[in-house]
Structure formats: C-alpha cells, structure tokens
Protein backbone atom coordinates (compact mmCIF):
# COMPACT_ATOMS: atom_id res chain seq x y z
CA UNK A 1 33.97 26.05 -17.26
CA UNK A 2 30.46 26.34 -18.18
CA UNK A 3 29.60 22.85 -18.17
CA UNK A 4 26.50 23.00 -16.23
CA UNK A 5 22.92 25.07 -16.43
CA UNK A 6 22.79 26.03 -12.98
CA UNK A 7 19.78 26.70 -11.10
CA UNK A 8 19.60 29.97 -9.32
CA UNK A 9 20.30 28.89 -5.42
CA UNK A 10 23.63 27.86 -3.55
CA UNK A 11 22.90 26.21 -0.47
CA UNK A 12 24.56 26.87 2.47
CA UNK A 13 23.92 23.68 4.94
CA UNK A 14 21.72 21.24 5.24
CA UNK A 15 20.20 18.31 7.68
CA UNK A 16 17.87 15.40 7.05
CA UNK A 17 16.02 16.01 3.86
CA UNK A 18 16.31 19.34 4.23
CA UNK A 19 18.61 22.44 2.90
CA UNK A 20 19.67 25.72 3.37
CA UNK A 21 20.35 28.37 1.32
CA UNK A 22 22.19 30.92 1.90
CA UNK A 23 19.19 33.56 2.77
CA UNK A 24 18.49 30.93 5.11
CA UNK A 25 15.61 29.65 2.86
CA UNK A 26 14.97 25.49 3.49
CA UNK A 27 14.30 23.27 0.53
CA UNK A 28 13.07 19.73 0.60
CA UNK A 29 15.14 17.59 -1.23
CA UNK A 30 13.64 15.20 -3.53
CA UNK A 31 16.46 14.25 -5.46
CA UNK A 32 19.48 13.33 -2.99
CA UNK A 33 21.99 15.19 -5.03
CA UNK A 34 20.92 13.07 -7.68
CA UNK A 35 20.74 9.47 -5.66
CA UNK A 36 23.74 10.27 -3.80
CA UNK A 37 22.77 11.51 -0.05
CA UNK A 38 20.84 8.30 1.02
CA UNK A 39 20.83 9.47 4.23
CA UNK A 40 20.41 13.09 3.59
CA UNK A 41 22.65 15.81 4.85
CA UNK A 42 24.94 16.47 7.43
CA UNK A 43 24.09 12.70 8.81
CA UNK A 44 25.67 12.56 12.38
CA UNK A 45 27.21 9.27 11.39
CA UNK A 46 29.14 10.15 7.89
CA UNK A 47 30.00 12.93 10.01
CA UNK A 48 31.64 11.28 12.91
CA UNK A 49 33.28 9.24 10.80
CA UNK A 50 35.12 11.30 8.46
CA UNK A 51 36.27 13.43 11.24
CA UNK A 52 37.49 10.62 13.60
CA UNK A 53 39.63 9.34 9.79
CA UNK A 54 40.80 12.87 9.12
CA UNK A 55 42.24 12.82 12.72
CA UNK A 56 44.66 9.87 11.93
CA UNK A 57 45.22 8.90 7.82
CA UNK A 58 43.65 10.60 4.42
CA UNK A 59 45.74 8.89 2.07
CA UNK A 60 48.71 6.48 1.45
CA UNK A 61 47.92 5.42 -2.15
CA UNK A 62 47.22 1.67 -3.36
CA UNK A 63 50.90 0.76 -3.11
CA UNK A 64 50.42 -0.26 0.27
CA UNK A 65 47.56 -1.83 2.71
CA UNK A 66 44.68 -0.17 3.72
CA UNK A 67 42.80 -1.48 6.20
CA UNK A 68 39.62 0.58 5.95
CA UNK A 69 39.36 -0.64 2.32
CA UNK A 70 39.75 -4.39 3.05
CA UNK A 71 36.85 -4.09 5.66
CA UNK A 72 34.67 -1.99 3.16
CA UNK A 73 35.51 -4.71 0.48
CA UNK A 74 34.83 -7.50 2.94
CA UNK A 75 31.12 -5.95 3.42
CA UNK A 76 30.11 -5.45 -0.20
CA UNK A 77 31.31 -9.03 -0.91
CA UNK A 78 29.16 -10.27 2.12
CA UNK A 79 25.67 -8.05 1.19
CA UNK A 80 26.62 -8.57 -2.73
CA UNK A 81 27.39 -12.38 -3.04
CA UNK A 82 30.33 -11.03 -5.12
CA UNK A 83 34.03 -12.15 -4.37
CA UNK A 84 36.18 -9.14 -5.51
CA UNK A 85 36.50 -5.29 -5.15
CA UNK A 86 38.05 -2.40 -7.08
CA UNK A 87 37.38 0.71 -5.62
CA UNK A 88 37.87 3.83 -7.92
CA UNK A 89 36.20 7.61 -6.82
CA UNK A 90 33.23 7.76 -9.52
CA UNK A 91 30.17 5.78 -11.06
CA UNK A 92 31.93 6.25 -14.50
CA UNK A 93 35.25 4.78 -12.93
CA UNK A 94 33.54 2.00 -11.89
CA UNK A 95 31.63 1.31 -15.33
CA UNK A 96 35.07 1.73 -17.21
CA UNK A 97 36.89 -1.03 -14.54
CA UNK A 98 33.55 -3.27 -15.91
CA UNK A 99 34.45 -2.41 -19.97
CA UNK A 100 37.74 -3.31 -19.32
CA UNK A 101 37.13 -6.48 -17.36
CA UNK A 102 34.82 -7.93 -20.47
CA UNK A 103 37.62 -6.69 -22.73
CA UNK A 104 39.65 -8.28 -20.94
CA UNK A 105 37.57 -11.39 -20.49
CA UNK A 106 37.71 -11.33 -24.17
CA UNK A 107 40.83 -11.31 -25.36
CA UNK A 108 41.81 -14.15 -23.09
CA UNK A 109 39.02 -16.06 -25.38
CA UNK A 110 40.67 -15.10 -28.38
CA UNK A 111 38.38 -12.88 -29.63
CA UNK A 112 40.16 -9.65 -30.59
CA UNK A 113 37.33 -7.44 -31.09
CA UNK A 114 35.36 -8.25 -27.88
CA UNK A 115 32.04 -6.80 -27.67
CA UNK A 116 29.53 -5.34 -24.95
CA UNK A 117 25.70 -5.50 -25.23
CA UNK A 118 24.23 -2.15 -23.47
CA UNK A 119 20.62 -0.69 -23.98
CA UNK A 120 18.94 1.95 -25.27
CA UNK A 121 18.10 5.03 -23.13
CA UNK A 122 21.04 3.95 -21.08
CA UNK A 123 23.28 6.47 -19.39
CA UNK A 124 26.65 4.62 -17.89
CA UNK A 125 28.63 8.08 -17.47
CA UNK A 126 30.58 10.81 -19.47
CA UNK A 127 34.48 9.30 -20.28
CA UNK A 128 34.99 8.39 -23.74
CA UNK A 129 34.27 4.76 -23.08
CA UNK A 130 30.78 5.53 -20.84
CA UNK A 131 29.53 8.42 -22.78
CA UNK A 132 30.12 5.65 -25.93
CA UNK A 133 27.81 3.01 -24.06
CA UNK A 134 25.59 5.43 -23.26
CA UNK A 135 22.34 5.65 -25.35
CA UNK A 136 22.24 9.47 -25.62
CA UNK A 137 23.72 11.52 -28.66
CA UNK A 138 22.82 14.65 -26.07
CA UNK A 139 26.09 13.36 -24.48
CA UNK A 140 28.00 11.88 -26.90
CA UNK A 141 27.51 15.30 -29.65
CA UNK A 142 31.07 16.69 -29.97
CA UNK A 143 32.87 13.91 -28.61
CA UNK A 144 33.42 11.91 -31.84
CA UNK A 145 35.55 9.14 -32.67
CA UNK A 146 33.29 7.23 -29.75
CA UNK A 147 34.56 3.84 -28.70
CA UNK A 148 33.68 1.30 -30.51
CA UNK A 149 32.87 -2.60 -29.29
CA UNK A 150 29.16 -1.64 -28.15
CA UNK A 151 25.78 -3.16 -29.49
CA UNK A 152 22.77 -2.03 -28.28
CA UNK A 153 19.50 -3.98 -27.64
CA UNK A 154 16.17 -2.78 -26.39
CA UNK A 155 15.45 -2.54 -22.33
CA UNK A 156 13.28 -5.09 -21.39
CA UNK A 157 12.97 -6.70 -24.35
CA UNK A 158 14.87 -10.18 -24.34
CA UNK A 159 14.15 -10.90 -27.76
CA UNK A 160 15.92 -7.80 -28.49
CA UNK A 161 18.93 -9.59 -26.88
CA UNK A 162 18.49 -12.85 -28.47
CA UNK A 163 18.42 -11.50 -32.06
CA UNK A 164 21.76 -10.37 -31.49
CA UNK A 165 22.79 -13.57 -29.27
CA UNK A 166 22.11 -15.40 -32.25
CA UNK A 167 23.73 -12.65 -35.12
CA UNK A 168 26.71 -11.45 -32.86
CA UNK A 169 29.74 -13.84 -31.96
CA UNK A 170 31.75 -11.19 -30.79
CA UNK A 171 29.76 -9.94 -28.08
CA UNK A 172 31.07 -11.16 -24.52
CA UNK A 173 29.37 -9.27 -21.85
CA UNK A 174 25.62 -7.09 -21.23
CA UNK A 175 25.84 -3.93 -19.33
CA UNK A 176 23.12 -2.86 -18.06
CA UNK A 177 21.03 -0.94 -15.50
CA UNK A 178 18.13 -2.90 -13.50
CA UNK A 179 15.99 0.10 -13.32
CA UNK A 180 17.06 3.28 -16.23
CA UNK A 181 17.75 6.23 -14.14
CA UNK A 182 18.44 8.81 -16.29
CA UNK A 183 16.34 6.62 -18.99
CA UNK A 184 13.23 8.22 -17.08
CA UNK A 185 13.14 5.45 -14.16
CA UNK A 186 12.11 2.68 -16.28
CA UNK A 187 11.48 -0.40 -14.82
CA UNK A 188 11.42 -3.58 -16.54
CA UNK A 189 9.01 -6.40 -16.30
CA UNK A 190 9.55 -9.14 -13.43
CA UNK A 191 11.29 -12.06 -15.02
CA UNK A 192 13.93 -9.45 -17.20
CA UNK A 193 17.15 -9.98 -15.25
CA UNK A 194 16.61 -13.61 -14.84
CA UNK A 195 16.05 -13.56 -18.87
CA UNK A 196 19.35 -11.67 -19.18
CA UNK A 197 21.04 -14.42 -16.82
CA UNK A 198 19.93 -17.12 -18.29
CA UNK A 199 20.94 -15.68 -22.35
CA UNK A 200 24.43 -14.61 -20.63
CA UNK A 201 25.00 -18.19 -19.29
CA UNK A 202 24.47 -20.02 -22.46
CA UNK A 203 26.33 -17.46 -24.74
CA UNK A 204 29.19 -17.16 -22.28
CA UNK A 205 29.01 -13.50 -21.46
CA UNK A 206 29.44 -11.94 -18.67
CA UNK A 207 26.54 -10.82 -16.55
CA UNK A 208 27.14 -6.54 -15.17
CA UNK A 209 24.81 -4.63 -13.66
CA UNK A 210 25.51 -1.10 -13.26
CA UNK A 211 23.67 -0.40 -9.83
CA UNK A 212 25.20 2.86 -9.56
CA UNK A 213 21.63 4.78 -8.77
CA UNK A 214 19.69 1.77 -8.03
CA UNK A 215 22.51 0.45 -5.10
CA UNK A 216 22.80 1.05 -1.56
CA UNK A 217 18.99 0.74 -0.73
CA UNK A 218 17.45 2.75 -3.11
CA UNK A 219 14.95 0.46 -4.56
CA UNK A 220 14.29 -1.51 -0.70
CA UNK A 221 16.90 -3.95 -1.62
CA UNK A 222 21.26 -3.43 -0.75
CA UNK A 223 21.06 -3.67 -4.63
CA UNK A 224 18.50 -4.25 -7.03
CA UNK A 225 19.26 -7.53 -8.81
CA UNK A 226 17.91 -8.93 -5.14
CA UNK A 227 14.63 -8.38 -6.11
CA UNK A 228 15.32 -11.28 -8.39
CA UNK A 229 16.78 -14.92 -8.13
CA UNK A 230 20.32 -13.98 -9.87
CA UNK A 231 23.40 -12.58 -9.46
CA UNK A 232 25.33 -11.07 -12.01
CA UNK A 233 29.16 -11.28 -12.73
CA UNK A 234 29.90 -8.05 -12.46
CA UNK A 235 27.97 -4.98 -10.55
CA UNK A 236 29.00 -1.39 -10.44
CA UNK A 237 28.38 0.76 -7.44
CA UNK A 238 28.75 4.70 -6.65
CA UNK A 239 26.48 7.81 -5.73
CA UNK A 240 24.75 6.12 -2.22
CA UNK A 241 27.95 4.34 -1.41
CA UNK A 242 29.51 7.49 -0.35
CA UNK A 243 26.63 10.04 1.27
CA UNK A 244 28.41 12.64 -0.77
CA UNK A 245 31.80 11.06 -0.28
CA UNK A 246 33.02 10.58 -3.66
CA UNK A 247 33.84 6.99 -4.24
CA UNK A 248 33.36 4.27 -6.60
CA UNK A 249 33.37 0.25 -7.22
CA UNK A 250 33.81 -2.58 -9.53
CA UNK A 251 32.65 -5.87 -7.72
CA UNK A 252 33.09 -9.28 -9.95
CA UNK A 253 32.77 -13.00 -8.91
CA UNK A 254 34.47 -16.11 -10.17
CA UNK A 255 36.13 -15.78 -12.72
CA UNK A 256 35.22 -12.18 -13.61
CA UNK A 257 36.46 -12.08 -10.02
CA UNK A 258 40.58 -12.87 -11.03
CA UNK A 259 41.09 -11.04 -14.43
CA UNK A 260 42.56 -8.57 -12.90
CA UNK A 261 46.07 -8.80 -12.15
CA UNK A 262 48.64 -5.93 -10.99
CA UNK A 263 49.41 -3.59 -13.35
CA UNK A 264 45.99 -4.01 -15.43
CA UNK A 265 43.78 -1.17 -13.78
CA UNK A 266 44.61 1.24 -10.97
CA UNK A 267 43.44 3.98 -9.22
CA UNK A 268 45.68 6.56 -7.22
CA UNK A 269 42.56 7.83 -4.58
CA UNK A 270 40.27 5.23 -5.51
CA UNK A 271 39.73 3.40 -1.76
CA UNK A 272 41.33 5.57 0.52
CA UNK A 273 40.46 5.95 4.24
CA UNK A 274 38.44 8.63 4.26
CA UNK A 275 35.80 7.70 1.17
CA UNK A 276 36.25 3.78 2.71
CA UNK A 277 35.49 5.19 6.67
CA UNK A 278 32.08 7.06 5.23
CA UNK A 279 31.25 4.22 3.29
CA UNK A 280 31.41 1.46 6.02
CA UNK A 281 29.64 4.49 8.18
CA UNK A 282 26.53 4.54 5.37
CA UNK A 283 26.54 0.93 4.90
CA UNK A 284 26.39 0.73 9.52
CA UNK A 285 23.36 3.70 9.39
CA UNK A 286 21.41 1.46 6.51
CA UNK A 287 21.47 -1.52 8.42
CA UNK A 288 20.79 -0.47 11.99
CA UNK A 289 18.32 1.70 10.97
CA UNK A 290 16.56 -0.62 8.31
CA UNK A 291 16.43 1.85 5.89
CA UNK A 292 15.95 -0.56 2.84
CA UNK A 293 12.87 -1.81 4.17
CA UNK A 294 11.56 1.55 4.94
CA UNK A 295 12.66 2.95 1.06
CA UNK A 296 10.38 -0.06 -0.18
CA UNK A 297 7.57 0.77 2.46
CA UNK A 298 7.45 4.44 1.42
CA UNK A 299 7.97 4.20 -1.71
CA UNK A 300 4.79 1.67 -2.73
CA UNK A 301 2.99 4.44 -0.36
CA UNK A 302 4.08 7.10 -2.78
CA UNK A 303 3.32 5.39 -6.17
CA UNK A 304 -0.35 4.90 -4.87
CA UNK A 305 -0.60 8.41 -3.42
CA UNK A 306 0.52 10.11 -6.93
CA UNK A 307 -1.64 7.58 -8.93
CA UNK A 308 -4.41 8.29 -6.80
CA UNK A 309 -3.70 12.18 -6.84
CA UNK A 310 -2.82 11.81 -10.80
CA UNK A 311 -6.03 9.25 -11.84
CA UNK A 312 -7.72 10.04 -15.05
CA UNK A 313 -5.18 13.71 -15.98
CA UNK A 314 -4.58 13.83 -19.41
CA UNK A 315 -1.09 13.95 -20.20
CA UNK A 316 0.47 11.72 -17.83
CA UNK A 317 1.57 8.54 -19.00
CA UNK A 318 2.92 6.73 -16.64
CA UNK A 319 3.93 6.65 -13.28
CA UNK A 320 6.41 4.67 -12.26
CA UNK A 321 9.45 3.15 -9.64
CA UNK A 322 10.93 1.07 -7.75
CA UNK A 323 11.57 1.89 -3.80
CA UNK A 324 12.40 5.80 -3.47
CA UNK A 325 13.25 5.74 -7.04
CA UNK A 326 10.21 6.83 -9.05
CA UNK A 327 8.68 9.19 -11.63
CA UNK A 328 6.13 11.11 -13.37
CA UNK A 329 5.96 10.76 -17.35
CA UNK A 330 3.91 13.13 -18.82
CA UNK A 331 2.98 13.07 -23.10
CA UNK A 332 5.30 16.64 -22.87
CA UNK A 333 8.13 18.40 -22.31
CA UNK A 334 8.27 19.80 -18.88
CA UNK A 335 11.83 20.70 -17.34
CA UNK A 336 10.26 24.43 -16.55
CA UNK A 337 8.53 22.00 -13.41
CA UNK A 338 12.21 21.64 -11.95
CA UNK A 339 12.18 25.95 -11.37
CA UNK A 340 8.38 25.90 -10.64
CA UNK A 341 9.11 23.18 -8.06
CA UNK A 342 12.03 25.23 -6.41
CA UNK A 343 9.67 28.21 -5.99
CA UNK A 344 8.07 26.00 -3.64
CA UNK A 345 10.89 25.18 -2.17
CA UNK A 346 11.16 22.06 -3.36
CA UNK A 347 14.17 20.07 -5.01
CA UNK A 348 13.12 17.96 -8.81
CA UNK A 349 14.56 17.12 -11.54
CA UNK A 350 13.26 16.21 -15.16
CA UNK A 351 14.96 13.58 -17.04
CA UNK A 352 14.07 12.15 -20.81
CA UNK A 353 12.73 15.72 -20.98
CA UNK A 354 9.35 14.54 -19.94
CA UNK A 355 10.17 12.26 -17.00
CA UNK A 356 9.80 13.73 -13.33
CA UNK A 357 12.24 12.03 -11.29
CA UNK A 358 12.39 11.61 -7.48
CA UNK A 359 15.11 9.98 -5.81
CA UNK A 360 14.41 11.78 -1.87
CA UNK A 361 16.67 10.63 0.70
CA UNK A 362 15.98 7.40 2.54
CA UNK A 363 15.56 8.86 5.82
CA UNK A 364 12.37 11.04 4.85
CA UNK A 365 9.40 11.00 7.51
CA UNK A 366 5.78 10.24 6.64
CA UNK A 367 5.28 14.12 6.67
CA UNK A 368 8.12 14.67 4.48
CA UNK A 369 7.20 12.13 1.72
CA UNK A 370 2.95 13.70 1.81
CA UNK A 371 4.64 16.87 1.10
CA UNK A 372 6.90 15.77 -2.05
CA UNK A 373 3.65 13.82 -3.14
CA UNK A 374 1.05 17.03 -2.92
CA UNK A 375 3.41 19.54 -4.03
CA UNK A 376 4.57 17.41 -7.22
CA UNK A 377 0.91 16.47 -8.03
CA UNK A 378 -0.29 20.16 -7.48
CA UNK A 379 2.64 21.35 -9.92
CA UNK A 380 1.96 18.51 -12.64
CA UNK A 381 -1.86 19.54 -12.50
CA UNK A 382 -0.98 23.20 -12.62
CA UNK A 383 1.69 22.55 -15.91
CA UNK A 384 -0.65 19.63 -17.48
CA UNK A 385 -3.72 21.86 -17.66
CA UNK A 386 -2.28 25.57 -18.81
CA UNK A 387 -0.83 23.51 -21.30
C-alpha cells in the first residue's frame, strides 16, 4: 500500500554507522532507522545472537515458559527499578498495554470514564488508541471516531497540568514522553518530571513515561527519567530495545505492577526467543561497551560544535537535545534538507516540518560524529541563506 513517501535509495547492507546501497554507494546514518539501530548495523553481537536462537527455538507462544523472556524481564526490572514486564513487538503495543493499564487502574477506583493526561506535540503511535493520544491531526485525519478518555496539557508546563489536576476528577494517569521525539526533540526544563511526580502522587494517577525513542541509552542514561530523582509507574520501551529486532514493552511497579491478570492483555509473538535473545544481546553490547556514557559524551560535543558552527544564522531557532538525540529548528519549513542531505550521502530526517532531527547510532567514532556536524551545518547554511 502506499503508505509511505519513500526516498529514492534501497540499501543493500550495512555495518557500523554506515550503509550500502545497492550501487554500492555508503551513507552515514544519522538517524538509526529512526532511534532503532543503537548499535548500528550488522552488529557482530545481535548477529551472533539471533543466529545461535534460530539454531534451537523461534517461537512457542505465551502459553508456555520462555526462558529468554524471564531473563530479558529480569534485566529491565534491575536497570529500570520497575517490578513487572509485558513484552509485545511494537512501541505502539507497548503504549496501548499502558492505556489499558490506567483504564484499568480506573475502573477498579470506580471511576467509569477513566481519563489519561498526554501533551501536546506528542506522538505515542498510529492504532486507534495511540494515534488518539497523539497530538497530531496529520495522523489522526481520516481516522475518525478517535478514542476518547484523553486530555491534553502543555509539555513542560506544570501549571498546564495543575489547571486540569484541579478541573478534572476523572483523569487517572499522565502519558508522556521525557524528551518529544517526533515533537521536534523538545526537551523540557530540569525539575519537569519531578513536577509531574510529585502532581501524580497527590492526585493519585499513575506516573508513564513513554521512553520508546529516548530508552536504551539514547539520551546517556538506560532511560531518561534517570536524569532525574523519580521513577514513574509505568514506562514504555521499543525501537533501541531490539537493534532492528522488532519488539516491544510495558514495564509497571507496585501496584501498576499487578493489574494485570490472565486473560486481560496478550500478545501471540510479543517476547519470543528470538526478539528476547537480541535484546539481552543489545542490552550485554551497551553495558560492556559503555555506550550510555559515550552517547552523553558525544552528544554535549555535538550541541557545542553545531551552536558554534550555527552562532548568529538567521533562521535557526534553536538547537537542541539530549545525548545522541538532538536537533536543528529553523523559523521554516525545510524537509527538502532530508534529499539534499542524502546527496551527500548522508541519512536526516525533518520532523515538526522545521525540526532537523539526529538520532546517529551510539557506536559513531569522533570522525563520524565531525562529519554529521559539518555536513548538517554546511546544508542548513546553504538552505537558510538561498532562502
């Protein structure tokens, strides 16, 4: 179906931060298949490990142990703080496990028509229920009735969220993302998630983070709420978990933690032993290798290298990120930079319409990361003054 605007390259192979096309053309790739190859392609480890798991067991379903899953479960509880573990195969799986554990959370409080707090420029995913908390009408156009028990607040703004603490008594959870991804990498001001803890606590609700682009290392943290004192109730986890692997999960604590019960949610791939052997493979490769510290390393180089290569243009606004996750606002349109940037070989994206995002893979080399820097700042002085 033609459901996406494809750009005009297929890629063949690929290794590091690097891919191939099939001329035999390499590309650097600054966007990680959109924050999902945190260790870039073809990584010896993921590798290994998916063929050593196709050797022996694919797939027996949920109705049954699997070991793989309870020792990938066991490690995201351990790095998370977080008790419990529903694995699913998508980042929109995962955020529709979360809507239905506050719905669920809120009927056992007697309120029938529960209701979720999400944000503005939020993107959660494309099912009825995540396209419906997403803050987009891009993705929700067409897709009318949306689902309705969502109420949406400003990012960053707590008094946003305590104007409808104090005018909502329906409302039993917040969703929402610690840094926007597809909001144009908008980070919120130290102090925010702490602020969202502390209005959750006294209203009752429960606490989820959707760290689907912002897990697994991204922003020099296992997951971003570390960067902070608290720990939410719920957090939602895909794209890095996997390398490219699909796979997805819901991880609660407390009570969030035993809402579920059998027959409330399932998934018939969700956890199997191949996504679960690549997963404990990436989560192995990011420890050994310390590859959170060196996303938060590189990326602070980055941020000064672009505002230092970007000081004083007109028409950038901001520039922005956390870790490897950053961008590039400029006061203008500019997806046409995603095809200039391929000419050069090099792999973009634009989000928000006028939001460069990067999201390169965690195991880029000094070299590497110079090159995304000059080339981007070349191409936004290039666009920004033939404008």
């Amino acid at each position: 179906m033609h459901t996406y605007a494809r750009l005009p390259v297929t890629f063949a192979s690929g290794e590091g931060a690097w891919l191939v096309d099939e001329s035999g053309e390499r590309y650097l790739d600054a966007i990680s298949g959109i924050a999902v190859c945190g260790l870039g392609h073809a990584h010896p480890a993921v590798a290994r490990a998916l063929c050593e798991q196709a050797t022996t067991l694919l797939h027996t379903s949920n109705l049954y142990g699997v070991r793989l899953q309870q020792s990938l479960g066991e490690r995201l509880a351990s790095l998370s703080g977080m008790d419990k573990v529903f694995f699913c195969n998508s980042g929109a799986e995962a955020n529709e496990a979360a809507i239905k554990l506050a719905r669920l959370y809120g009927h056992q409080r007697d309120i029938n028509v529960p209701q979720i707090v999400v944000c503005e420029g939020s993107f959660h995913g494309r099912t009825l229920a995540t396209l419906s908390a997403t803050a987009s009408r891009k993705v929700q156009a067409g897709f009318e009735p949306l689902v309705q028990g969502f109420v949406r607040a400003r990012f960053g703004d707590l008094e946003s969220l305590r104007a409808i603490a104090k005018n909502s008594h329906n409302v039993v959870a917040m969703l929402v993302e610690p840094v926007q991804g597809e909001g144009g990498v908008r980070v919120p001001d130290d102090g925010y998630l702490a602020g969202v803890r502390q209005i959750c606590d006294e209203h009752g609700w429960l606490m989820m983070l959707d760290e689907i682009q912002t897990g697994m290392g991204r922003t020099g943290e296992w997951f971003a709420f570390q960067h902070s004192d608290v720990v939410p109730d719920v957090m939602t986890l895909a794209k890095g978990l996997g390398n490219g692997v699909p796979i997805g999960a819901c991880l609660a604590r407390g009570a969030a933690g035993e809402l579920f019960q059998p027959g409330n949610h399932g998934s018939t791939f969700g956890g199997n032993p191949l996504a679960c052997s690549a997963a404990l493979a990436v989560i192995e490769t990011l420890e050994t290798q310390r590859l959170r510290h060196r996303a938060a390393e590189l990326g602070r180089r980055m941020l000064d290298a672009f505002r230092g290569n970007l000081a004083g243009l007109a028409g950038v606004i901001a520039i922005r990120g956390k870790g490897l996750m950053m961008a590039i606002e400029l006061d203008r349109p500019c997806a046409v930079l995603v095809q200039q940037a391929l000419s050069e070989r090099l792999l973009i994206n634009v989000t928000a319409e006028r939001s460069i995002r990067l999201l390169p893979p965690l195991v880029i080399d000094d070299s590497e990361a110079e090159r995304i820097v000059d080339t981007v700042s070349a191409l936004v002085r290039r666009f920004l003054q033939a404008q």
